[in-house]
C-alpha atoms as a PDB file:
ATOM      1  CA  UNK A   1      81.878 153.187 -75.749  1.00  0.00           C
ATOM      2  CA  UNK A   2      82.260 156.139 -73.703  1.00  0.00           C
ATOM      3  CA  UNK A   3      79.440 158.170 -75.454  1.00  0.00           C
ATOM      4  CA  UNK A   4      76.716 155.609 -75.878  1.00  0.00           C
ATOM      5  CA  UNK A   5      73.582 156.500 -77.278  1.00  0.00           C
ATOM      6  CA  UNK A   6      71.882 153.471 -76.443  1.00  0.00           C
ATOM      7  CA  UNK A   7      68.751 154.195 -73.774  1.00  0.00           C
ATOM      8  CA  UNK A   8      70.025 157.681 -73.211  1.00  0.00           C
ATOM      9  CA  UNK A   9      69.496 161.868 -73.635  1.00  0.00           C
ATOM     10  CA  UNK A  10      71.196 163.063 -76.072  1.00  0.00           C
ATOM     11  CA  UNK A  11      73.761 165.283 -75.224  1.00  0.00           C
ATOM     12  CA  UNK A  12      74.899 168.457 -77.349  1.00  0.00           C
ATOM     13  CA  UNK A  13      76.996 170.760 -77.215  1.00  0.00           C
ATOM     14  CA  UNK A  14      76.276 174.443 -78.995  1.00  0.00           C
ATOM     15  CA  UNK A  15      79.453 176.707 -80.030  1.00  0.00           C
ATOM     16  CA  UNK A  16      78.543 180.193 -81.756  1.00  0.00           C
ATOM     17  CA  UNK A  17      80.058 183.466 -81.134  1.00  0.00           C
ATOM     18  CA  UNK A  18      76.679 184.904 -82.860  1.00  0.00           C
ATOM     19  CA  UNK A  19      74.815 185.725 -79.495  1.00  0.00           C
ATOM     20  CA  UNK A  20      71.014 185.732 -81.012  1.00  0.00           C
ATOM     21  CA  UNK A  21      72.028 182.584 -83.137  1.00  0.00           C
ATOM     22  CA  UNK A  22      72.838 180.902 -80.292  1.00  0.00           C
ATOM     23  CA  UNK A  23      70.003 181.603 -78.624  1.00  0.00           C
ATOM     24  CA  UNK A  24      67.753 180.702 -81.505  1.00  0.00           C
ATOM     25  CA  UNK A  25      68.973 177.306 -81.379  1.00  0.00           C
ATOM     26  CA  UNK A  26      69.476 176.842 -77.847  1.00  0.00           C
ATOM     27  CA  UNK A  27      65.972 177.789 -77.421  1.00  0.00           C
ATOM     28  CA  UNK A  28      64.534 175.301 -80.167  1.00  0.00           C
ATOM     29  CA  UNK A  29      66.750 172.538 -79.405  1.00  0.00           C
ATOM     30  CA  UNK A  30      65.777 172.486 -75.074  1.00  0.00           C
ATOM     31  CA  UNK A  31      61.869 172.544 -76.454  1.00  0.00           C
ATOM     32  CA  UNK A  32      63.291 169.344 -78.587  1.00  0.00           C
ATOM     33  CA  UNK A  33      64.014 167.908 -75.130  1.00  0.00           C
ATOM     34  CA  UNK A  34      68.057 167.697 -75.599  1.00  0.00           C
ATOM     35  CA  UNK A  35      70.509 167.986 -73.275  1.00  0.00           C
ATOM     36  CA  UNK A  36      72.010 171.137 -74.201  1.00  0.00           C
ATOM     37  CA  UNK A  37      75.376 173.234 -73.122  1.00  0.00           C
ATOM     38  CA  UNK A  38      75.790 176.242 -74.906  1.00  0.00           C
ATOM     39  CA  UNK A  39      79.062 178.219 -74.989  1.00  0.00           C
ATOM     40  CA  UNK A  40      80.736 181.392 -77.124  1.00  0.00           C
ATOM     41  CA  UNK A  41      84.138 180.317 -77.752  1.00  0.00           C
ATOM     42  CA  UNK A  42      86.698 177.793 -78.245  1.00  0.00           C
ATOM     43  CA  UNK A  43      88.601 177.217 -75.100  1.00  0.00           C
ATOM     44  CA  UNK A  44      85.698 177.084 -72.915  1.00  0.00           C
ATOM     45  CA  UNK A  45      84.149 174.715 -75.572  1.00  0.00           C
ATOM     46  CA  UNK A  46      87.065 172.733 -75.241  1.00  0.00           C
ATOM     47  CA  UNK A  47      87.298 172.144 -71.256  1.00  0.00           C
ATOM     48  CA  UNK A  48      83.259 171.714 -70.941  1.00  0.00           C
ATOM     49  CA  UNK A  49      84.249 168.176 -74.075  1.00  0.00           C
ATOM     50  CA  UNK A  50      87.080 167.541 -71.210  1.00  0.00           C
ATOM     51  CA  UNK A  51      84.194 167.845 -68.540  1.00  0.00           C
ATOM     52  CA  UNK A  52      81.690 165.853 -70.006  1.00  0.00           C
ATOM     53  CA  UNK A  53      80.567 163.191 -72.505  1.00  0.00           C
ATOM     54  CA  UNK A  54      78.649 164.907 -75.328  1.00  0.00           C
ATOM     55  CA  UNK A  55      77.132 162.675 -78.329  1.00  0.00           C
ATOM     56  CA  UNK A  56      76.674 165.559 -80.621  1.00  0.00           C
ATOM     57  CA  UNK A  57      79.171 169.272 -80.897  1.00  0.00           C
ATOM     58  CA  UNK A  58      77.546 171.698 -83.166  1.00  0.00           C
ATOM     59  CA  UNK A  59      80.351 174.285 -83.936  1.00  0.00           C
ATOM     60  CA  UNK A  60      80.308 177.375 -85.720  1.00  0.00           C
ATOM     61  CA  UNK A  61      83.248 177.889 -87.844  1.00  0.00           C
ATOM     62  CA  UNK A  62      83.949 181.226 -87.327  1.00  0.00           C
ATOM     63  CA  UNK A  63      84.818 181.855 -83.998  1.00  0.00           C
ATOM     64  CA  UNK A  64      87.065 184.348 -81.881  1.00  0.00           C
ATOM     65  CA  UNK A  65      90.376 182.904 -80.707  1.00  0.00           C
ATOM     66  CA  UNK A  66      90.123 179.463 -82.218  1.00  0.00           C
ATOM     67  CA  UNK A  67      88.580 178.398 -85.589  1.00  0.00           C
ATOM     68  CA  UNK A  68      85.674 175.704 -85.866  1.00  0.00           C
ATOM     69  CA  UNK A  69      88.181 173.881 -87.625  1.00  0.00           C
ATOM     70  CA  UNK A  70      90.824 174.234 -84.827  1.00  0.00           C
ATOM     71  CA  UNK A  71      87.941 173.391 -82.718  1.00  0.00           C
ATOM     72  CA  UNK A  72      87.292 170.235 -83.949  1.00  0.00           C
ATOM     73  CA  UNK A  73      90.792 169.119 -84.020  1.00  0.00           C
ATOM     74  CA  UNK A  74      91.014 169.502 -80.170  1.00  0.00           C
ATOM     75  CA  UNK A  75      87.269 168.069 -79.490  1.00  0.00           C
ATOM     76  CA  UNK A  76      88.361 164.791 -81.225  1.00  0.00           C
ATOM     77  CA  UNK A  77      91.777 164.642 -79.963  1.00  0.00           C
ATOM     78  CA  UNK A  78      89.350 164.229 -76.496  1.00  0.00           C
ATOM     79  CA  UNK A  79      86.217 162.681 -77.911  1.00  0.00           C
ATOM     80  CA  UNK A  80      86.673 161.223 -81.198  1.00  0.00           C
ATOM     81  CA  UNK A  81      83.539 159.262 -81.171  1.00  0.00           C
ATOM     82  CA  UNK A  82      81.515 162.685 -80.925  1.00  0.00           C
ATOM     83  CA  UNK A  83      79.580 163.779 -83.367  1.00  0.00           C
ATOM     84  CA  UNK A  84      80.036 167.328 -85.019  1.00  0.00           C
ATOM     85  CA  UNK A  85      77.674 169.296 -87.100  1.00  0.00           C
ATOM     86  CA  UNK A  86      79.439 172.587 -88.467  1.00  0.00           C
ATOM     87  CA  UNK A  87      77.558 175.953 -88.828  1.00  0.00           C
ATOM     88  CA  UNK A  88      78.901 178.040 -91.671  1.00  0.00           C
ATOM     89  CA  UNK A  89      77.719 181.282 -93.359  1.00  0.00           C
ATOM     90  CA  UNK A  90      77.535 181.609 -97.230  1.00  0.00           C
ATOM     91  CA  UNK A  91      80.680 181.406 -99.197  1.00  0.00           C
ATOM     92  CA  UNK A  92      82.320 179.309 -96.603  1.00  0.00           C
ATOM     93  CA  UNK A  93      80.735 175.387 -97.485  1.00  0.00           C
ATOM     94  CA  UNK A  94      84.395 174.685 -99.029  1.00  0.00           C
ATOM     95  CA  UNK A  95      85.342 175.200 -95.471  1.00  0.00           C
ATOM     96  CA  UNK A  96      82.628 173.129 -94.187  1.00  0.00           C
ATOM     97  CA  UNK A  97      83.798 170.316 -96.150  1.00  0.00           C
ATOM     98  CA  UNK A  98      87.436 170.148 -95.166  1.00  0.00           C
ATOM     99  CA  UNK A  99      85.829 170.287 -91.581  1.00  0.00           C
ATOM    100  CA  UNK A 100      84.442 166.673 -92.631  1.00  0.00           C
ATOM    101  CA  UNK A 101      87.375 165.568 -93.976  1.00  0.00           C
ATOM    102  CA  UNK A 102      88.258 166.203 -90.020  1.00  0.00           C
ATOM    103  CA  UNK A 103      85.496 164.199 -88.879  1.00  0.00           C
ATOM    104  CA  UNK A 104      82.692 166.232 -89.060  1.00  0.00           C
ATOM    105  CA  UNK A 105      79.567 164.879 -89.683  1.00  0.00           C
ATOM    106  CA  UNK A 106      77.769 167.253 -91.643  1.00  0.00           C
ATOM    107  CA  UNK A 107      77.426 171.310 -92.238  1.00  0.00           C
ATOM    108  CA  UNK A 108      74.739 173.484 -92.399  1.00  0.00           C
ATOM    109  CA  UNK A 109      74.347 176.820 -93.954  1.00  0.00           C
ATOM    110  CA  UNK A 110      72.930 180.311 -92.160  1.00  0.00           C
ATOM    111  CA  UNK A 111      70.727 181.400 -91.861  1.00  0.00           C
ATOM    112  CA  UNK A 112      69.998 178.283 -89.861  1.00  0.00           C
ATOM    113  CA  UNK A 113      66.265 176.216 -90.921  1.00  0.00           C
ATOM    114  CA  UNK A 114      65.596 174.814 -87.416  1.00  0.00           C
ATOM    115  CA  UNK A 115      63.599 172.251 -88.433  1.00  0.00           C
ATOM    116  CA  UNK A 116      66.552 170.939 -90.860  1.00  0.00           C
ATOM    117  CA  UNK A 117      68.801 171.292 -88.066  1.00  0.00           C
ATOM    118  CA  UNK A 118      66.207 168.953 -86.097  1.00  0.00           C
ATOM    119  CA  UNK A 119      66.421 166.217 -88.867  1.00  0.00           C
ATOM    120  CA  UNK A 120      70.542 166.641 -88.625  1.00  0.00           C
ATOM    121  CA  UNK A 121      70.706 165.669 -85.640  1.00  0.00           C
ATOM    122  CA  UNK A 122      67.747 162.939 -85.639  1.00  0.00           C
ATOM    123  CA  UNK A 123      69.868 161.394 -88.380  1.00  0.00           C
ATOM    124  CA  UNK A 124      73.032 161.709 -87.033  1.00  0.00           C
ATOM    125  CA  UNK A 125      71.999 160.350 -83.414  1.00  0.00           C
ATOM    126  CA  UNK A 126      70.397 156.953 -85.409  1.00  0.00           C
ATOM    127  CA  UNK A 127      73.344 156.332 -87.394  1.00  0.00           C
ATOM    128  CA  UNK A 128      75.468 156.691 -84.156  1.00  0.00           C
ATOM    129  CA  UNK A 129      72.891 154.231 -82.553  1.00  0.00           C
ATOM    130  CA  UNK A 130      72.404 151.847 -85.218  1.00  0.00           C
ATOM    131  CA  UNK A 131      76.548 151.904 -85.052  1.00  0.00           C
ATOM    132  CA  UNK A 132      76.756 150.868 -81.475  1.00  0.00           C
ATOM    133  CA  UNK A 133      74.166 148.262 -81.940  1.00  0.00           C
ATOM    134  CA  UNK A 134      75.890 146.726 -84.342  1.00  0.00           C
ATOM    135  CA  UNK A 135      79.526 147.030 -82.803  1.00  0.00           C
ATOM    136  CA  UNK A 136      78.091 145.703 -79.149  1.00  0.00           C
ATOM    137  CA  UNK A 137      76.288 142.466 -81.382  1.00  0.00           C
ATOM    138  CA  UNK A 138      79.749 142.012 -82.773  1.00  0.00           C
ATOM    139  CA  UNK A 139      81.176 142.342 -79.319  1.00  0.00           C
ATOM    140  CA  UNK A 140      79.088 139.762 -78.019  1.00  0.00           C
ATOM    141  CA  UNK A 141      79.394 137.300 -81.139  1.00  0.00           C
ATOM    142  CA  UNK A 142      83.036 137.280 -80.619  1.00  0.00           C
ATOM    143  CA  UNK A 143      82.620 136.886 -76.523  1.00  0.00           C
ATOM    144  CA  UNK A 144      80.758 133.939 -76.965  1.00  0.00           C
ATOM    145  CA  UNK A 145      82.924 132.207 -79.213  1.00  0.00           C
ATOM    146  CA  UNK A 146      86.206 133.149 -77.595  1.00  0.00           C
ATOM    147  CA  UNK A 147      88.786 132.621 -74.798  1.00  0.00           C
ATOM    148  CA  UNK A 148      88.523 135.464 -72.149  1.00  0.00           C
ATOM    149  CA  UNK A 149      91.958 134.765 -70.640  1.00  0.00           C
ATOM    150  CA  UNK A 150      93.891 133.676 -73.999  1.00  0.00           C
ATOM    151  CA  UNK A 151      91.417 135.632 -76.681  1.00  0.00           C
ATOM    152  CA  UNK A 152      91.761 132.454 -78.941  1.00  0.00           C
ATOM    153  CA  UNK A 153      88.904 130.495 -79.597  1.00  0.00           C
ATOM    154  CA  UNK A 154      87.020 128.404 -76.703  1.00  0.00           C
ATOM    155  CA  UNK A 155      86.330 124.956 -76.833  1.00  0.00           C
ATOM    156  CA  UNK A 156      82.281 125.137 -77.816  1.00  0.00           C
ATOM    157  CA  UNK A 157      83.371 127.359 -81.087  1.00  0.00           C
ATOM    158  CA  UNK A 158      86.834 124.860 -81.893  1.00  0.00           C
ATOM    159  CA  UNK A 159      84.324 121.923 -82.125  1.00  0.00           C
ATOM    160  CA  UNK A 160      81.860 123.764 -84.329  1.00  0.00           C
ATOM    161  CA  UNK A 161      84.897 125.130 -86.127  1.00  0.00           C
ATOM    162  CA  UNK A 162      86.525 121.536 -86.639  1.00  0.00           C
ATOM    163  CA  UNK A 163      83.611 119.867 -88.143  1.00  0.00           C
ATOM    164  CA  UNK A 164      82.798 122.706 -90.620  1.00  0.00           C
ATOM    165  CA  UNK A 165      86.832 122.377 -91.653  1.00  0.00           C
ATOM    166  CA  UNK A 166      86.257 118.461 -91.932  1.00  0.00           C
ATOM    167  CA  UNK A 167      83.263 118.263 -94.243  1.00  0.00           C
ATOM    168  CA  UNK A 168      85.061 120.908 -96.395  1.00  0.00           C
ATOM    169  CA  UNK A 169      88.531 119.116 -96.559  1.00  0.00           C
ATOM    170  CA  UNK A 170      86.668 115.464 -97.231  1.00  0.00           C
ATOM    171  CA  UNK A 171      84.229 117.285 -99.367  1.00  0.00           C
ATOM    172  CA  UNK A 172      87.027 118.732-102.294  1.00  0.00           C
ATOM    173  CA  UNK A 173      89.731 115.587-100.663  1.00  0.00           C
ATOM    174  CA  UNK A 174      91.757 118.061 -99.070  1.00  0.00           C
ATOM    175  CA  UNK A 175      94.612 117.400 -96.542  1.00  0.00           C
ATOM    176  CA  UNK A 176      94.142 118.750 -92.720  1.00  0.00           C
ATOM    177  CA  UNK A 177      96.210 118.682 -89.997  1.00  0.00           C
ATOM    178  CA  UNK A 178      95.490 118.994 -86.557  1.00  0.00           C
ATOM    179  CA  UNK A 179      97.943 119.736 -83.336  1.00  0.00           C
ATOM    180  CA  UNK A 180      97.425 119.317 -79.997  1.00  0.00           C
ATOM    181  CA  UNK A 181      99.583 121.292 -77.254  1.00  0.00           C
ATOM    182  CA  UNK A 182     100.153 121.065 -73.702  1.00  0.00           C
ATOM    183  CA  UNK A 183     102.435 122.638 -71.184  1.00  0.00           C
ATOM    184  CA  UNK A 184     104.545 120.586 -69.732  1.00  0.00           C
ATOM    185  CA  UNK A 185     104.484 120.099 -65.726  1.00  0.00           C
ATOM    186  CA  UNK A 186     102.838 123.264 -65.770  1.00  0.00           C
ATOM    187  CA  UNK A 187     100.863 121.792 -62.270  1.00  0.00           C
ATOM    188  CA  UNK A 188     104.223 122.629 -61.067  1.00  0.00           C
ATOM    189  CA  UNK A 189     104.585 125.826 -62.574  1.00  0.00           C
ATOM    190  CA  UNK A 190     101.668 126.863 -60.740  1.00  0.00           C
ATOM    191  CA  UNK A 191     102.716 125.798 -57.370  1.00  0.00           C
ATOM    192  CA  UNK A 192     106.131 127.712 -57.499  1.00  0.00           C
ATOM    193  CA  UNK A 193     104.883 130.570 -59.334  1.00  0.00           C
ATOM    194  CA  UNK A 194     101.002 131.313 -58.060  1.00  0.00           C
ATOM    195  CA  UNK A 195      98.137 130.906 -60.637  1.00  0.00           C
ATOM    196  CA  UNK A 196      98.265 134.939 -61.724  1.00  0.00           C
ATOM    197  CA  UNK A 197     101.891 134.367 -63.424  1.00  0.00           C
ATOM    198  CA  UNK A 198     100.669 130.865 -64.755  1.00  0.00           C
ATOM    199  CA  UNK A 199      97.603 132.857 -66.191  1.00  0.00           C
ATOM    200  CA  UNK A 200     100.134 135.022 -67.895  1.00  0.00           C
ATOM    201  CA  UNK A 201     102.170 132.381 -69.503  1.00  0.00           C
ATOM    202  CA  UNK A 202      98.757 131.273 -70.742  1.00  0.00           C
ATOM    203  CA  UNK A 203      98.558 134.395 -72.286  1.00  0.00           C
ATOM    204  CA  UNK A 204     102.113 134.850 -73.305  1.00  0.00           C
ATOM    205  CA  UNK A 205     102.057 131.311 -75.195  1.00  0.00           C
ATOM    206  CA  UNK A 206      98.898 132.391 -76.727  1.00  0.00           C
ATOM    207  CA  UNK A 207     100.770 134.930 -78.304  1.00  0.00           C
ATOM    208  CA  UNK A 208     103.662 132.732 -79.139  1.00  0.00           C
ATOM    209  CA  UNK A 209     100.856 130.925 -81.389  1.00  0.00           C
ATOM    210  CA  UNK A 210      99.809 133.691 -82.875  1.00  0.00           C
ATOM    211  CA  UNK A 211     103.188 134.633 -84.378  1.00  0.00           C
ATOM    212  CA  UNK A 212     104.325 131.248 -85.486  1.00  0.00           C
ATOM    213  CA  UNK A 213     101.053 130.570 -87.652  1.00  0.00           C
ATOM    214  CA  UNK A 214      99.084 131.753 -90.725  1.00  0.00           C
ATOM    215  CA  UNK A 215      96.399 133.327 -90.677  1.00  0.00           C
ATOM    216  CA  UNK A 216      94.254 131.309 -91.945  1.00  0.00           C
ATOM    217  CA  UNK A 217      94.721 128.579 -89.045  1.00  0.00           C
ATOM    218  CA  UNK A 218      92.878 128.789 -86.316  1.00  0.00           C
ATOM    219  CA  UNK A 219      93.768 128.658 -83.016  1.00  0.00           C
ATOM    220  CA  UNK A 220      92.207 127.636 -79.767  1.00  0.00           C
ATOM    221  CA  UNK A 221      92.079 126.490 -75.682  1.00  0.00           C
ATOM    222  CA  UNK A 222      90.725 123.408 -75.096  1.00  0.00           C
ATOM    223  CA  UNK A 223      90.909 123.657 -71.666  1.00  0.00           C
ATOM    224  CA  UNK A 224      93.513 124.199 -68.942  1.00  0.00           C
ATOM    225  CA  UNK A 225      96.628 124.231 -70.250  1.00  0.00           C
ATOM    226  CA  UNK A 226      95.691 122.196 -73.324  1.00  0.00           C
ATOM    227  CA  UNK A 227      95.309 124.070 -77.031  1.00  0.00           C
ATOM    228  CA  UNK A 228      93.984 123.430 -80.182  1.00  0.00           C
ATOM    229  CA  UNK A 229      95.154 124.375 -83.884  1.00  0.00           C
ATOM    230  CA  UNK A 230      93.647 123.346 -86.907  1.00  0.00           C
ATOM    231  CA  UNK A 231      96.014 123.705 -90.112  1.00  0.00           C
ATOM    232  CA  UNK A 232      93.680 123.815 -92.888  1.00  0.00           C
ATOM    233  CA  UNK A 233      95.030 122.730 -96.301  1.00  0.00           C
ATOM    234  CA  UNK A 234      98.198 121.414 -94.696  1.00  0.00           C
ATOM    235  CA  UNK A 235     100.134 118.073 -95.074  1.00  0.00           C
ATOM    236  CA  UNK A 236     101.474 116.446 -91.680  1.00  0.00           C
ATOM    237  CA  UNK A 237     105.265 117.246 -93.247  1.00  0.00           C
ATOM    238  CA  UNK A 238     104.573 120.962 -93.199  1.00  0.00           C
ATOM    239  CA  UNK A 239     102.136 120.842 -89.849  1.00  0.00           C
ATOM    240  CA  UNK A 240     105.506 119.185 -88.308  1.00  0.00           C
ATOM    241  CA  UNK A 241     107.393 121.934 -89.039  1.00  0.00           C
ATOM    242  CA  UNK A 242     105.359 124.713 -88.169  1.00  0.00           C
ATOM    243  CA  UNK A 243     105.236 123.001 -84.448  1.00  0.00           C
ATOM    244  CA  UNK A 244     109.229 122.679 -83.946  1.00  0.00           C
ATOM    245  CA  UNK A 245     109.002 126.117 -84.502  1.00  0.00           C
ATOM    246  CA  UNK A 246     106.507 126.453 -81.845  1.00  0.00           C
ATOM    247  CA  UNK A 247     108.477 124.316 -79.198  1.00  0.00           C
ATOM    248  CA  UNK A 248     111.898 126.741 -80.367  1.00  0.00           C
ATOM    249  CA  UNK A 249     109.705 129.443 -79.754  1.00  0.00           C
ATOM    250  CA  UNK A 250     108.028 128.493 -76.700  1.00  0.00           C
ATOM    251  CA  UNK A 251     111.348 127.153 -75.047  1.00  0.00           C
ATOM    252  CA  UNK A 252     113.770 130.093 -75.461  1.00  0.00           C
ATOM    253  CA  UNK A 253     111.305 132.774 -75.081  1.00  0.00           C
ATOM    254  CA  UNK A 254     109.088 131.631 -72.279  1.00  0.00           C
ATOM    255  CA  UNK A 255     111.696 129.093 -70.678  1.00  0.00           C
ATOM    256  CA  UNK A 256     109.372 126.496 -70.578  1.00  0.00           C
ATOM    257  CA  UNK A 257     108.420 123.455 -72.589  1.00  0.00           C
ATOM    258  CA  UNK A 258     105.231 121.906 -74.679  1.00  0.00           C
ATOM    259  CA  UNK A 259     104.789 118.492 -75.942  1.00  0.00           C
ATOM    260  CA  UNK A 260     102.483 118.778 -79.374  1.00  0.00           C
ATOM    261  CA  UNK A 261     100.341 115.679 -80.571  1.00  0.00           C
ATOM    262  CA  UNK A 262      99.694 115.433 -84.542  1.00  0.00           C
ATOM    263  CA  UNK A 263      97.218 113.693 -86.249  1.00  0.00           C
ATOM    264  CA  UNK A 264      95.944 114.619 -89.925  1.00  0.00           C
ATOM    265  CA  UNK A 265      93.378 114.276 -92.347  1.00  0.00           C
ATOM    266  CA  UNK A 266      92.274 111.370 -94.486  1.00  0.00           C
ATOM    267  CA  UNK A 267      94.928 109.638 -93.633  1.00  0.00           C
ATOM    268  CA  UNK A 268      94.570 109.382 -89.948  1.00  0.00           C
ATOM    269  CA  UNK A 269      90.480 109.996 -89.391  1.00  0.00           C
ATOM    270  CA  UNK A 270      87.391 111.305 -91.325  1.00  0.00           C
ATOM    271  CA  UNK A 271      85.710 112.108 -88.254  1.00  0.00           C
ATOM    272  CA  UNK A 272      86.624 115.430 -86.392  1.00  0.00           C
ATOM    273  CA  UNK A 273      85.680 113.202 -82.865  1.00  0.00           C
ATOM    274  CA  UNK A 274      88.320 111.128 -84.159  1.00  0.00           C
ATOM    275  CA  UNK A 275      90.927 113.772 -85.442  1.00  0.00           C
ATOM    276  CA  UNK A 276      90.835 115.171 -82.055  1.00  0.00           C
ATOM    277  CA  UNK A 277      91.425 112.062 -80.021  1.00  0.00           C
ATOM    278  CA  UNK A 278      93.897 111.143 -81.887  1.00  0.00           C
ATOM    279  CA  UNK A 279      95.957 114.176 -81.827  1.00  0.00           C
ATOM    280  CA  UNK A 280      95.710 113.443 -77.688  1.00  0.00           C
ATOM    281  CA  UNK A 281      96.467 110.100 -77.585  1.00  0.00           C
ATOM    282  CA  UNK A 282      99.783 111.366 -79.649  1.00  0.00           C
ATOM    283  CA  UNK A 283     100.266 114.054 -77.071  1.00  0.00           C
ATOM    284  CA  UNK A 284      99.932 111.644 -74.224  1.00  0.00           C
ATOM    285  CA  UNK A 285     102.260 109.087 -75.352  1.00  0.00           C
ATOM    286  CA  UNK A 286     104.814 112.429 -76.051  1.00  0.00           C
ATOM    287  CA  UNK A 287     104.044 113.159 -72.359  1.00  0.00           C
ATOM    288  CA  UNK A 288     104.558 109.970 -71.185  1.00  0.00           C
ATOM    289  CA  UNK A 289     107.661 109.502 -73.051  1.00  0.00           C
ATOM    290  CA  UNK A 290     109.950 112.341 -72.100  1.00  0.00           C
ATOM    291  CA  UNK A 291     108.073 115.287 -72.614  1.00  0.00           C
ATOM    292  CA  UNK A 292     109.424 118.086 -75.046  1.00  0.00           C
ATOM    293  CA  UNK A 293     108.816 116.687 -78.033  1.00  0.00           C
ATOM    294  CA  UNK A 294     106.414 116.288 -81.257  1.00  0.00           C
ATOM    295  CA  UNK A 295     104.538 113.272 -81.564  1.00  0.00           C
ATOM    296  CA  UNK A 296     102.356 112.018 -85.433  1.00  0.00           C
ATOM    297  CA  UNK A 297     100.070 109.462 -84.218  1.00  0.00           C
ATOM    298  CA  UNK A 298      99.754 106.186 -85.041  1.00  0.00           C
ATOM    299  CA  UNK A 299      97.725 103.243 -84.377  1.00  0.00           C
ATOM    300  CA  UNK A 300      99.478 101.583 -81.725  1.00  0.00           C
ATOM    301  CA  UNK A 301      99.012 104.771 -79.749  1.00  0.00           C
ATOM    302  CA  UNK A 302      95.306 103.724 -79.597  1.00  0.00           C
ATOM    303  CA  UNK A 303      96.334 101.416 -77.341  1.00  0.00           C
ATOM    304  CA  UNK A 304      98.014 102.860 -74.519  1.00  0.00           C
ATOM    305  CA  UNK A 305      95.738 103.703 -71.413  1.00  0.00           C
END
């Protein structure tokens, strides 16, 4: 967020052409304690927003050379998380309000009330904060619960995801599929190519995932080069298909291969433990047995070591 107002001063910036109006507020607003630039016009207006990271613009409609409107078209074009409070003069509120349409935050009328310009900007600066709050918990939420190379979901959140999906799906005796996906002799890949460019096919296959599912299935990294997806409400037939579609994908697009285990749910497993493990043991055998390839578990598959 470039103009936090977490732990900060709040920064505003005053534009009025009116030179004892501006110093009225300019006055009032430095006893407040702001942080306050004050200029008469437009342009200069607009290279102190290039300059510098205000929170709040408080811009006077009227102005010589450049409208308030015109104004705030070219402050948000720069800053459009600022905050703008317009100053208009009677008969000009319709004015005022197409300003907000523009992304002003609210207007207020001459002659100006100080003290109501004081609550303005008190309220304005605590729904900005209360804002960032709640955008950097929902920054974090989704950090903890996600991928930083891939942005899918990481393996602590898949597990917590799979078991919730499994009591629902035994729950109403639902169908639920499960794939798991590995590159093949990516150890290689590595080797020839440095890790950077195998952290990009990561990234790239990611992607391929994304555009080959639905969105309600969700998609993660186990680990390495290893990844998860969980096809909720989906028979093994149509789970099947979905991952030869992957593999055409993946194989003409990144010119390398995967090798995808399957294993569903009741008919494999009632336990996500289970579901999982048995999606791997199909994936190893598919590894083990040419590569390339989809591979539905079954139980013999338990036994191979």
């Amino acid at each position: 967020m470039t103009e936090t107002l977490l732990n900060t001063k709040t920064k505003i910036l005053l534009v009025d052409d009116e030179e004892e109006t501006l110093n009225l507020i300019s006055d009032y607003l430095l006893e407040k304690g702001f942080d306050l630039t004050a200029t008469t016009n437009g342009e200069q207006a607009v290279h102190l927003v290039e300059q510098d990271s205000f929170h709040i613009a408080i811009l006077d409609l009227h102005l010589p050379g450049m409208t308030g409107a015109e104004l705030l078209k070219e402050i948000k074009k720069i800053r459009p998380n600022i905050q703008a409070i317009m100053i208009t003069g009677y008969g000009t509120i319709r004015d005022a309000v197409e300003c907000m349409k523009l992304g002003a935050s609210d207007f207020i009328t001459k002659p100006i009330l100080l003290d109501h310009l004081h609550l303005t900007i008190k309220r304005i600066t605590e729904e900005a904060r209360l804002k960032e709050e709640a955008e950097l918990a929902t920054y974090y939420k989704n950090l903890s619960r996600t991928d930083e190379l891939t942005g899918l979901f990481n393996f602590r959140h898949l597990i917590s995801m799979l078991s919730n999906e499994v009591t629902r799906h035994m729950r109403y005796n639902r169908t639920m599929s499960l794939a798991m996906i590995d590159i093949d002799n990516f150890k290689e890949y590595n080797d020839s190519k440095g890790h950077e460019e195998g952290n990009e096919m990561l990234m790239r296959l990611a992607h391929v995932f994304r555009h080959n599912t639905r969105n309600c299935d969700l998609l993660a990294r186990y680990g390495g080069e290893e990844f998860v997806i969980i096809f909720p409400e989906t028979a093994l037939e149509e789970a099947f298909v979905v991952s030869e579609r992957i593999c055409r994908t993946v194989e003409s697009s990144l010119n390398i291969s995967v090798t995808i285990g399957l294993a569903t749910l009741p008919v494999n497993t009632n336990d996500h433990n289970e579901l999982i493990r048995m999606a791997d043991k199909a994936l190893y055998w598919g590894k083990q047995h040419g590569k390339n390839q989809i591979v539905v578990y079954e139980e013999a598959m338990s036994m191979c070591k």
